[in-house]
PDB file of N, CA and C in Angstrom:
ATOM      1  N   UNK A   1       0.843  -1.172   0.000  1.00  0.00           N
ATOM      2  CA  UNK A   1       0.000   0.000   0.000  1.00  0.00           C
ATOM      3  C   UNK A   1       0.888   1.235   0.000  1.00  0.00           C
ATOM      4  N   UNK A   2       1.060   1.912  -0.955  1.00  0.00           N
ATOM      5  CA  UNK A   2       1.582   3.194  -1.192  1.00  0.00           C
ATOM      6  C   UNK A   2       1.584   4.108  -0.226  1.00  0.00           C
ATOM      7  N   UNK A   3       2.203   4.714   0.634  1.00  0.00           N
ATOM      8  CA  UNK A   3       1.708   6.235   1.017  1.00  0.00           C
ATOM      9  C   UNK A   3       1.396   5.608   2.904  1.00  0.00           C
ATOM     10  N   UNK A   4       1.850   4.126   3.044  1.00  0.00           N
ATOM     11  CA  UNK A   4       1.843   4.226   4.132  1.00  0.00           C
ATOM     12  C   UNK A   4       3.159   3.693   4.710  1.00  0.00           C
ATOM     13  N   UNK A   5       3.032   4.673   6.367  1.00  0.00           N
ATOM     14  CA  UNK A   5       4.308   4.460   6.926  1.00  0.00           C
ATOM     15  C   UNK A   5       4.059   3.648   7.883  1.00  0.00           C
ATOM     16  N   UNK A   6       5.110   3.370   8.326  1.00  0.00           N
ATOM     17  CA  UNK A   6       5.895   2.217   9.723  1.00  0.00           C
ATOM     18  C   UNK A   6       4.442   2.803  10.857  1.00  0.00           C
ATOM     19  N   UNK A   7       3.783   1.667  11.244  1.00  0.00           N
ATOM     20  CA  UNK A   7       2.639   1.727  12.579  1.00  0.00           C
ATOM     21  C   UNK A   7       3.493   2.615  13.401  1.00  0.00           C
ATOM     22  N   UNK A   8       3.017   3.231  14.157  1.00  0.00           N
ATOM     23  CA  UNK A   8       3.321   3.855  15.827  1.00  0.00           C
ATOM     24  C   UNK A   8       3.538   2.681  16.927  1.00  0.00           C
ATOM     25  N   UNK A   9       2.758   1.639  16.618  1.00  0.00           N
ATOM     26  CA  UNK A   9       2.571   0.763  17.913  1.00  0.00           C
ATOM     27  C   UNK A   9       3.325  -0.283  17.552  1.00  0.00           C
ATOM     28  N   UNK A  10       4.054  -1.006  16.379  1.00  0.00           N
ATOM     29  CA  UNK A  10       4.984  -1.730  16.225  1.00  0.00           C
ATOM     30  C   UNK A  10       5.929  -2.449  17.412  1.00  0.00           C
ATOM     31  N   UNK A  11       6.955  -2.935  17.484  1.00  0.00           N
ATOM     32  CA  UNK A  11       8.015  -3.676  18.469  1.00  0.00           C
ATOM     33  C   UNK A  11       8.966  -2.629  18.266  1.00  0.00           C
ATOM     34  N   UNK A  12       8.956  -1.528  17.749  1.00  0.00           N
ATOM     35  CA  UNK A  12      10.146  -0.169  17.740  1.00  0.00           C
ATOM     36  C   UNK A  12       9.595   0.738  18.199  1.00  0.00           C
ATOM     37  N   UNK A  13       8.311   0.381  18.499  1.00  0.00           N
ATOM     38  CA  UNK A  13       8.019   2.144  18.440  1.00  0.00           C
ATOM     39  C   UNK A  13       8.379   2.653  20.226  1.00  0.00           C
ATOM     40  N   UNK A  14       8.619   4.017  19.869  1.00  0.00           N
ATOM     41  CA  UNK A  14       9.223   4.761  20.701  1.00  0.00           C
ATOM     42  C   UNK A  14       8.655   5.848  21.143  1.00  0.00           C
ATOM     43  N   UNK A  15       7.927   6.279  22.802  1.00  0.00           N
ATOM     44  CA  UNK A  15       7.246   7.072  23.143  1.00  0.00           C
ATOM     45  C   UNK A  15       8.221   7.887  23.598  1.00  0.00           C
ATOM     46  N   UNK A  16       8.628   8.877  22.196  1.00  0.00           N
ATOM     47  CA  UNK A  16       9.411  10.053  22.741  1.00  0.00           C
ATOM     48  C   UNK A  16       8.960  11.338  23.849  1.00  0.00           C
ATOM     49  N   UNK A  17       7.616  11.433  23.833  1.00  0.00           N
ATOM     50  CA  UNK A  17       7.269  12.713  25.290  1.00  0.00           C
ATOM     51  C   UNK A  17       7.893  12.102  26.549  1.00  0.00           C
ATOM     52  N   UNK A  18       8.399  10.523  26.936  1.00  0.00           N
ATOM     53  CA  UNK A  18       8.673  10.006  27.829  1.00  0.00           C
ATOM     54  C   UNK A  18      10.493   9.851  27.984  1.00  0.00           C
ATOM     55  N   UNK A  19      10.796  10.218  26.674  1.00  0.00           N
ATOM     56  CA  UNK A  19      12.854  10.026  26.661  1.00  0.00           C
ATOM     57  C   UNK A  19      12.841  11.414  26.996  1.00  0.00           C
ATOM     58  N   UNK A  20      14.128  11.253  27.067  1.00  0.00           N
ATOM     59  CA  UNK A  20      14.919  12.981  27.999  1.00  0.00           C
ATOM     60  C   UNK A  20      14.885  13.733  26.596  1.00  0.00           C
ATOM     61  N   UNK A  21      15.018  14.877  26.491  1.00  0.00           N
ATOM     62  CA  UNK A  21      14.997  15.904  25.965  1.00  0.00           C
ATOM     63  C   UNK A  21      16.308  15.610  25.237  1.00  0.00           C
ATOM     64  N   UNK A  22      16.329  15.295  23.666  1.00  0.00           N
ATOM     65  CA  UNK A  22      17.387  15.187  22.939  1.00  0.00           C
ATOM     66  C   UNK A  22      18.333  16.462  22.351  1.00  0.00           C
ATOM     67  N   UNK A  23      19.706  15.968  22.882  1.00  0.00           N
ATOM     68  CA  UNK A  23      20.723  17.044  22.346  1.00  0.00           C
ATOM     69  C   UNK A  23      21.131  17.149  20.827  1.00  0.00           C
ATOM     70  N   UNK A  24      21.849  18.239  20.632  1.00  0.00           N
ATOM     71  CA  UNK A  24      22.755  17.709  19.411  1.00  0.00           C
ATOM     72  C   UNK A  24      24.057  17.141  19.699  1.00  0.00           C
ATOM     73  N   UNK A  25      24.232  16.990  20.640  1.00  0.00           N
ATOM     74  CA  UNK A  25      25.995  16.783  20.978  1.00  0.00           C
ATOM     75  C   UNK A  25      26.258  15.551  21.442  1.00  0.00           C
ATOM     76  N   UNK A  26      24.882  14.414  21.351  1.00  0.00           N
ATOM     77  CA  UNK A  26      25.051  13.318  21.781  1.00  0.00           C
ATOM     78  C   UNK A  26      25.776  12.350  21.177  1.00  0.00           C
ATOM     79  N   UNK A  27      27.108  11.421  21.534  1.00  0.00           N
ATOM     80  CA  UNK A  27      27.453  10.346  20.565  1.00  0.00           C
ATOM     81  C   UNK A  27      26.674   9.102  21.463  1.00  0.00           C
ATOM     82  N   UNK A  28      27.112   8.148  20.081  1.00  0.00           N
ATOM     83  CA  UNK A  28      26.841   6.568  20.339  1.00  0.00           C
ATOM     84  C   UNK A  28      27.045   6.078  21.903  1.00  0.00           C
ATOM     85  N   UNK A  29      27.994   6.786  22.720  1.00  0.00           N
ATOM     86  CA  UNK A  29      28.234   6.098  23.718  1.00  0.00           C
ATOM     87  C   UNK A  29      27.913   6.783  24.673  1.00  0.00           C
ATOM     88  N   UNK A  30      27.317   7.535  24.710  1.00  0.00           N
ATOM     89  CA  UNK A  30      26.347   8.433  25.476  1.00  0.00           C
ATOM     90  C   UNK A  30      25.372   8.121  26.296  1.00  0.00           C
ATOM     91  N   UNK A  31      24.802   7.420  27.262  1.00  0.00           N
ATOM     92  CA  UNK A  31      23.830   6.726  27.576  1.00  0.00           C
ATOM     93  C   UNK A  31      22.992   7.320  28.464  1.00  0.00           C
ATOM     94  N   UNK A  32      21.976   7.571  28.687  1.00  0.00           N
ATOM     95  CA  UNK A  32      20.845   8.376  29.378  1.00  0.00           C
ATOM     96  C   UNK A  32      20.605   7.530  30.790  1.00  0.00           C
ATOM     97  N   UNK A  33      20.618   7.085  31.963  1.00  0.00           N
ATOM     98  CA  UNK A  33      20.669   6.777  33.238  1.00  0.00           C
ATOM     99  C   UNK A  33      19.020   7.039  33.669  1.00  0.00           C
ATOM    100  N   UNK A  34      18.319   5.885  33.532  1.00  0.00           N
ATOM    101  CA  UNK A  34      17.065   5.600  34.141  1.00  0.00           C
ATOM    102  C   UNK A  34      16.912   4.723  34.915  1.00  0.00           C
ATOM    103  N   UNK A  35      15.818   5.336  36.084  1.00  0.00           N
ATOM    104  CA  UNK A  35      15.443   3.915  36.871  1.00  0.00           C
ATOM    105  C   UNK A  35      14.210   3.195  36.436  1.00  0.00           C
ATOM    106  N   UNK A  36      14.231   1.845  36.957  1.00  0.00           N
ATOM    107  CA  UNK A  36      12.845   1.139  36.782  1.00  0.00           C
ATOM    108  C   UNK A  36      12.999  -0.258  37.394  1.00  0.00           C
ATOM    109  N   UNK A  37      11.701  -0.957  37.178  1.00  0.00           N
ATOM    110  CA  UNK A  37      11.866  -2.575  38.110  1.00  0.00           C
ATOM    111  C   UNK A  37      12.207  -3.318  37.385  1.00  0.00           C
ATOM    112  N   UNK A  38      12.829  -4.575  37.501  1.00  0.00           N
ATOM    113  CA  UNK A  38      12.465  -5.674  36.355  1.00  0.00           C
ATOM    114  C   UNK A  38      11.514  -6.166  36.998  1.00  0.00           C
ATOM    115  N   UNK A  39      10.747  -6.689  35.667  1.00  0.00           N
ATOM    116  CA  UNK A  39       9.619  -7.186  35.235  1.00  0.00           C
ATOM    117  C   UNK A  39       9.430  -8.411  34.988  1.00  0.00           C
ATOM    118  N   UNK A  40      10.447  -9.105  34.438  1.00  0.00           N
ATOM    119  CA  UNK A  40      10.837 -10.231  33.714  1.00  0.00           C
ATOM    120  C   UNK A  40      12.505 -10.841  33.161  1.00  0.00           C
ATOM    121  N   UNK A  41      12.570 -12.000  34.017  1.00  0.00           N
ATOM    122  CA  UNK A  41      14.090 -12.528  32.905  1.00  0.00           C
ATOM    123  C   UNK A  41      13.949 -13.399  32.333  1.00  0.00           C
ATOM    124  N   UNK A  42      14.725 -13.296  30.513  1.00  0.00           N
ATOM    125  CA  UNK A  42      13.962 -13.567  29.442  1.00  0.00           C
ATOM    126  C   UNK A  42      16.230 -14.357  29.417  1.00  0.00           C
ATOM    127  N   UNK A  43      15.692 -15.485  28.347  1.00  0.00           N
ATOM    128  CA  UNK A  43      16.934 -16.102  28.009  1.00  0.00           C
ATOM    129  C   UNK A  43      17.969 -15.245  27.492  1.00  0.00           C
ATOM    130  N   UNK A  44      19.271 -16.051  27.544  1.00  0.00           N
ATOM    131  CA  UNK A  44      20.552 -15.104  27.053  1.00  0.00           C
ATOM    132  C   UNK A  44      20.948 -14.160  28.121  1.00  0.00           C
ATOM    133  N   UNK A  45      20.285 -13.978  28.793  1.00  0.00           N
ATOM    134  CA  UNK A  45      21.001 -12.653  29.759  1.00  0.00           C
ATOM    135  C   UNK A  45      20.156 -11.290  29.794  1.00  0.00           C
ATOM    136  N   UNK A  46      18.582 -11.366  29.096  1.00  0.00           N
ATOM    137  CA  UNK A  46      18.060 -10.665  28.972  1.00  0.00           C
ATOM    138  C   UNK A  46      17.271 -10.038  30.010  1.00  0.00           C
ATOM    139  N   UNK A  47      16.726  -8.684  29.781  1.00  0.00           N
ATOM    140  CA  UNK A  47      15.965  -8.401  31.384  1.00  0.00           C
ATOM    141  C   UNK A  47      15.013  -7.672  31.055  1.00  0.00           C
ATOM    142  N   UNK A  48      13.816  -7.528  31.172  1.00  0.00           N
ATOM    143  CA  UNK A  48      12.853  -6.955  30.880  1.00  0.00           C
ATOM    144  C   UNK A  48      12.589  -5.461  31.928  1.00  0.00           C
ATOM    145  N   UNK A  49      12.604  -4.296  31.604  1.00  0.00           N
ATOM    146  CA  UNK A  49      12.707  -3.373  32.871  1.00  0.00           C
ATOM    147  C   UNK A  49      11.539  -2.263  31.973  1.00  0.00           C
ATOM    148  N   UNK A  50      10.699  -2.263  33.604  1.00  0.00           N
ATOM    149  CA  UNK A  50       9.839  -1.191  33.205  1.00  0.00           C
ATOM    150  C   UNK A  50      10.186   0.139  33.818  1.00  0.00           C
ATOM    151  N   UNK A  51      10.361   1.034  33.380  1.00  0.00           N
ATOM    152  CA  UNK A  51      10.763   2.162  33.511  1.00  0.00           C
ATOM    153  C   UNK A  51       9.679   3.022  34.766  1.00  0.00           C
ATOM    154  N   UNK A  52      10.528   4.148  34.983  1.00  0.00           N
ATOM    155  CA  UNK A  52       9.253   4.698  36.048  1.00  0.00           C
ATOM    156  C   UNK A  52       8.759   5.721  35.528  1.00  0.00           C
ATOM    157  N   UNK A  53       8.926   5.853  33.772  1.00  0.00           N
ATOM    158  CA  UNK A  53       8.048   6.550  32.678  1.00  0.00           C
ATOM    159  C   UNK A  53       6.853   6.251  32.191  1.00  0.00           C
ATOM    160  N   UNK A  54       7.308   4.594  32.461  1.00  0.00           N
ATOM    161  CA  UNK A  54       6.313   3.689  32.136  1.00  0.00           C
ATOM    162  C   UNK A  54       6.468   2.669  30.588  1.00  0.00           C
ATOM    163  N   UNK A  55       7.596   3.342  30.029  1.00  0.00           N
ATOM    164  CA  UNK A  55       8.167   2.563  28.960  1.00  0.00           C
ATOM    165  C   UNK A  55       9.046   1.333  29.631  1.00  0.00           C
ATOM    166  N   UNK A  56       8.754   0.038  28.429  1.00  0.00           N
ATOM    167  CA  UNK A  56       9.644  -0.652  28.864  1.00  0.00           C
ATOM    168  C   UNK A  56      10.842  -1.243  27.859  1.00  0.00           C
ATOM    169  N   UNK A  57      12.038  -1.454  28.527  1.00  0.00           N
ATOM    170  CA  UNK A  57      13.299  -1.459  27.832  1.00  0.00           C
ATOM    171  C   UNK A  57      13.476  -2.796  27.793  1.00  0.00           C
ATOM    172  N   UNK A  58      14.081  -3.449  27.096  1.00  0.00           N
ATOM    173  CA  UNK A  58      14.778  -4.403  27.012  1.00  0.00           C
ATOM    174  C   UNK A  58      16.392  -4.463  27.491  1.00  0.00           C
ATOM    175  N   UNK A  59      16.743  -5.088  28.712  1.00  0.00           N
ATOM    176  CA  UNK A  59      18.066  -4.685  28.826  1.00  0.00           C
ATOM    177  C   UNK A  59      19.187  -6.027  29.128  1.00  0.00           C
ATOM    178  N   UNK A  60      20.024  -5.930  29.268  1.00  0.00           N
ATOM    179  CA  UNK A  60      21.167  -6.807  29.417  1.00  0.00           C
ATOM    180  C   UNK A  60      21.956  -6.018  30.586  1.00  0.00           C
ATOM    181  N   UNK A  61      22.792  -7.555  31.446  1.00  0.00           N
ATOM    182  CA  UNK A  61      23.711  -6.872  32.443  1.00  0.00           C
ATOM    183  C   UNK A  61      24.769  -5.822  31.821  1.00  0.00           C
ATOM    184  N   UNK A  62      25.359  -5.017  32.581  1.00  0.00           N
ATOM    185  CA  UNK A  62      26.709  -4.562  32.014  1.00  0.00           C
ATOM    186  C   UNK A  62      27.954  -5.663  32.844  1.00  0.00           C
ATOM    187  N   UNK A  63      28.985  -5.123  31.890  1.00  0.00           N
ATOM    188  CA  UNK A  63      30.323  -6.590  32.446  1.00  0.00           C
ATOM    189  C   UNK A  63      30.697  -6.225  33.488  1.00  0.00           C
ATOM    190  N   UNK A  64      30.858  -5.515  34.412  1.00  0.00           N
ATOM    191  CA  UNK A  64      31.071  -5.385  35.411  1.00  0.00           C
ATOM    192  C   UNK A  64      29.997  -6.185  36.424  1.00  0.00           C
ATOM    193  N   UNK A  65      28.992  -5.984  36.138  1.00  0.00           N
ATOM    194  CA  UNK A  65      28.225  -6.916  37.165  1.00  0.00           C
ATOM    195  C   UNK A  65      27.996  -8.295  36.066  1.00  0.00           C
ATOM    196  N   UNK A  66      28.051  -8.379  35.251  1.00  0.00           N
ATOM    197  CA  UNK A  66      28.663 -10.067  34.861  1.00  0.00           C
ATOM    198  C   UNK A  66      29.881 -10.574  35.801  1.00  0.00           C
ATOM    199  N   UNK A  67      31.099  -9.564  35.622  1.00  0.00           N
ATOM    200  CA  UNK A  67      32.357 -10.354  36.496  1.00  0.00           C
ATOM    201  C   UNK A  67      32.044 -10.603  37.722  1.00  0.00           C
ATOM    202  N   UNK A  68      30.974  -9.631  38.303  1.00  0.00           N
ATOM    203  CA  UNK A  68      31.422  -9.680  40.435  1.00  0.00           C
ATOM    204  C   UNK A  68      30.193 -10.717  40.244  1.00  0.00           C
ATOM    205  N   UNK A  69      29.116 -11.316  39.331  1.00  0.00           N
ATOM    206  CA  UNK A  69      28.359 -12.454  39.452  1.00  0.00           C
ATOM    207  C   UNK A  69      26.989 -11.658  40.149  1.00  0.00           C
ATOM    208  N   UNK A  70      26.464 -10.105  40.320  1.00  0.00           N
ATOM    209  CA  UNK A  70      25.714  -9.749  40.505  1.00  0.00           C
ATOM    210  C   UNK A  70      24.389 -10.230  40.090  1.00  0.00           C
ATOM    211  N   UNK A  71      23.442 -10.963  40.695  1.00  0.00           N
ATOM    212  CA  UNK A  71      22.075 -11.595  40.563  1.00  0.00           C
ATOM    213  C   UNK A  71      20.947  -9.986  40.571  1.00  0.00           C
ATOM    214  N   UNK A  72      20.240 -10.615  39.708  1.00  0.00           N
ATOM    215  CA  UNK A  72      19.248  -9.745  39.151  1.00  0.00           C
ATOM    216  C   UNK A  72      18.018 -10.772  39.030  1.00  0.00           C
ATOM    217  N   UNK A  73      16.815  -9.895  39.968  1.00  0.00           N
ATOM    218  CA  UNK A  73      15.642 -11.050  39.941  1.00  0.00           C
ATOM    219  C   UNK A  73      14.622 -10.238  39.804  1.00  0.00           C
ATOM    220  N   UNK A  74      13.508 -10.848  38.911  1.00  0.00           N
ATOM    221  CA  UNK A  74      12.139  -9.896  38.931  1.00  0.00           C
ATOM    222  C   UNK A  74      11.855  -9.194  40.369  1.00  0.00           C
ATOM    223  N   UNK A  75      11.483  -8.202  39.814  1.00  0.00           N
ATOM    224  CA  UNK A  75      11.252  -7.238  41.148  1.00  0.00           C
ATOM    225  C   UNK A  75      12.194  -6.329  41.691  1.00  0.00           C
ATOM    226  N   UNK A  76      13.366  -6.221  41.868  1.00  0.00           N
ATOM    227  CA  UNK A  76      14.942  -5.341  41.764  1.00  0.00           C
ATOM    228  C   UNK A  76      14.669  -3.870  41.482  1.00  0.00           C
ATOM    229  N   UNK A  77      14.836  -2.968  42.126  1.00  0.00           N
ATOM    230  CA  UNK A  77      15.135  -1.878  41.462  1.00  0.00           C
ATOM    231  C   UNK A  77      15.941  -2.012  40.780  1.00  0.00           C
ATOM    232  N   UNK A  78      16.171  -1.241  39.414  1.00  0.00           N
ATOM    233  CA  UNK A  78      17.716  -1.016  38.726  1.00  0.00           C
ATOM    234  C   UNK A  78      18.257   0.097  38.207  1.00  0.00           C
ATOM    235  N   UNK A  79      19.091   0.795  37.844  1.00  0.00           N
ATOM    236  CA  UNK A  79      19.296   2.095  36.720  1.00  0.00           C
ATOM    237  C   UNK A  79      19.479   1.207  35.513  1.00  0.00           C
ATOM    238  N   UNK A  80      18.990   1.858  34.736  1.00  0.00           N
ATOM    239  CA  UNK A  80      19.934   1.209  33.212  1.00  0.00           C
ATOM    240  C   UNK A  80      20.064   2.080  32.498  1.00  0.00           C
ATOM    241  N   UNK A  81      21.279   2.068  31.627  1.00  0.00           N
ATOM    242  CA  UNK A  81      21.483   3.243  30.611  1.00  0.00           C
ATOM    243  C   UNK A  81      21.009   2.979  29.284  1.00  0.00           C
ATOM    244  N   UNK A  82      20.329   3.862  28.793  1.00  0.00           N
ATOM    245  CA  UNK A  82      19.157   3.730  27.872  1.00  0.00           C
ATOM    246  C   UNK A  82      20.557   5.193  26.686  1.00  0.00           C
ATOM    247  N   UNK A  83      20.687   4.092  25.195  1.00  0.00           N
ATOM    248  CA  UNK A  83      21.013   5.114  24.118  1.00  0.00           C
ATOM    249  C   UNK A  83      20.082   5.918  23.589  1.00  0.00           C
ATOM    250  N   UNK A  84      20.282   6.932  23.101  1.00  0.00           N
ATOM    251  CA  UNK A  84      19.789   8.392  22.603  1.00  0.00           C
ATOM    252  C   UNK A  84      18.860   8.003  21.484  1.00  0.00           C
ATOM    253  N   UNK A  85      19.885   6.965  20.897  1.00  0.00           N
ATOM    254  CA  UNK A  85      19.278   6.507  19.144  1.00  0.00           C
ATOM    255  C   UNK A  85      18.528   5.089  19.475  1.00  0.00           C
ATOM    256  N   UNK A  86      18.606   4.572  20.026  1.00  0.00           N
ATOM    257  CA  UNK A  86      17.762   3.542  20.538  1.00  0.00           C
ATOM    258  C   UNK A  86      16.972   2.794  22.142  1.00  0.00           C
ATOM    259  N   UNK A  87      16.275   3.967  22.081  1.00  0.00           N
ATOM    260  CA  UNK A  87      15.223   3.571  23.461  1.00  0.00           C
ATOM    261  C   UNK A  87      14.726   2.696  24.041  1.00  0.00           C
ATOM    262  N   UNK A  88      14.798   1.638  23.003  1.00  0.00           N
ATOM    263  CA  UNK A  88      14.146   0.132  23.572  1.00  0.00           C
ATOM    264  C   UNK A  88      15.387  -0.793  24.209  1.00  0.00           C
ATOM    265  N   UNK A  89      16.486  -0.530  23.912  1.00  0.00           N
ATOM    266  CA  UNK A  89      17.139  -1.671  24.229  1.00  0.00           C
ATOM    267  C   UNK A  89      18.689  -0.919  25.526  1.00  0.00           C
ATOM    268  N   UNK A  90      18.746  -1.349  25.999  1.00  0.00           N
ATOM    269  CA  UNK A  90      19.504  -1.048  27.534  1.00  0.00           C
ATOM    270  C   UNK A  90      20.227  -1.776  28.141  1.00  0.00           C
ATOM    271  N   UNK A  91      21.232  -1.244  28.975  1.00  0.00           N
ATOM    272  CA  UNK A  91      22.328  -1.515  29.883  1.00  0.00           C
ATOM    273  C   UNK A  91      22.330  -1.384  31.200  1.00  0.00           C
ATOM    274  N   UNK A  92      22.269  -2.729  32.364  1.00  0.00           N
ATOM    275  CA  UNK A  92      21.826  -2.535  33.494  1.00  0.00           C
ATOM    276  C   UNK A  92      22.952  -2.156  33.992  1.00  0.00           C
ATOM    277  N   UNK A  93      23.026  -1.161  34.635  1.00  0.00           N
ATOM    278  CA  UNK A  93      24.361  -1.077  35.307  1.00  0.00           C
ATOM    279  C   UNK A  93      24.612  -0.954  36.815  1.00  0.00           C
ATOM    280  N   UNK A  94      23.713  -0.659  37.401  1.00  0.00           N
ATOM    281  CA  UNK A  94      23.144  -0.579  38.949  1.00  0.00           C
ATOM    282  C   UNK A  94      21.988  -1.512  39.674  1.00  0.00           C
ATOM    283  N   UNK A  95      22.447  -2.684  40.434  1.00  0.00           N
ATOM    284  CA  UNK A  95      21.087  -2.874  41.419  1.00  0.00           C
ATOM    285  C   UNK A  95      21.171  -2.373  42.593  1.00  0.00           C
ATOM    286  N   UNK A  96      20.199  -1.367  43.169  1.00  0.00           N
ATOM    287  CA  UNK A  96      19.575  -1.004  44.293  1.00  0.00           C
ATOM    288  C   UNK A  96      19.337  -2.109  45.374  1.00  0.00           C
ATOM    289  N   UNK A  97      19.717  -1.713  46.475  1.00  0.00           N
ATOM    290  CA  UNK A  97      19.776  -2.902  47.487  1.00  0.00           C
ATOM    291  C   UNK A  97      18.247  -2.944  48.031  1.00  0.00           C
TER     292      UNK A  97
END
């Protein structure tokens, strides 16, 4: 069908009134620092985290808490760093005791 674009509600879509206020000066490795719960752990190392925006990210440990063997269980507070250019997918880098 001609003349139509990519759904809003898709597996990408991205509720920007809810991401931080985008710069121009942001690079790739730039990461935005949000909190939220997990929700769910999904195979591979995956973590399901709902944000306290209410978006939810898809995230993975960072290696630092891979090496010290840091456990992550539904329910956890966490931060994760969320990229500029891609909102859905994230880096846990903090659990809250």
């Amino acid at each position: 069908m001609p003349g139509v674009g990519p759904v809003p509600w898709g597996p990408r879509a991205v509720c920007y009134a809810c991401t931080v206020e985008r710069t121009a000066n942001l690079s790739k490795d730039d990461l935005i620092d949000v909190q939220g719960t997990v929700v769910a752990v999904h195979s591979g190392g995956l973590y399901r985290v709902q944000v306290d925006s209410g978006q939810e990210v898809l995230a993975q440990l960072s290696g630092r808490m891979r090496r010290f063997r840091i456990k992550v269980v539904p329910g956890d507070r966490v931060t994760v760093g969320v990229s500029p250019y891609d909102p859905v997918r994230g880096i846990i880098t903090f659990r809250a005791r």
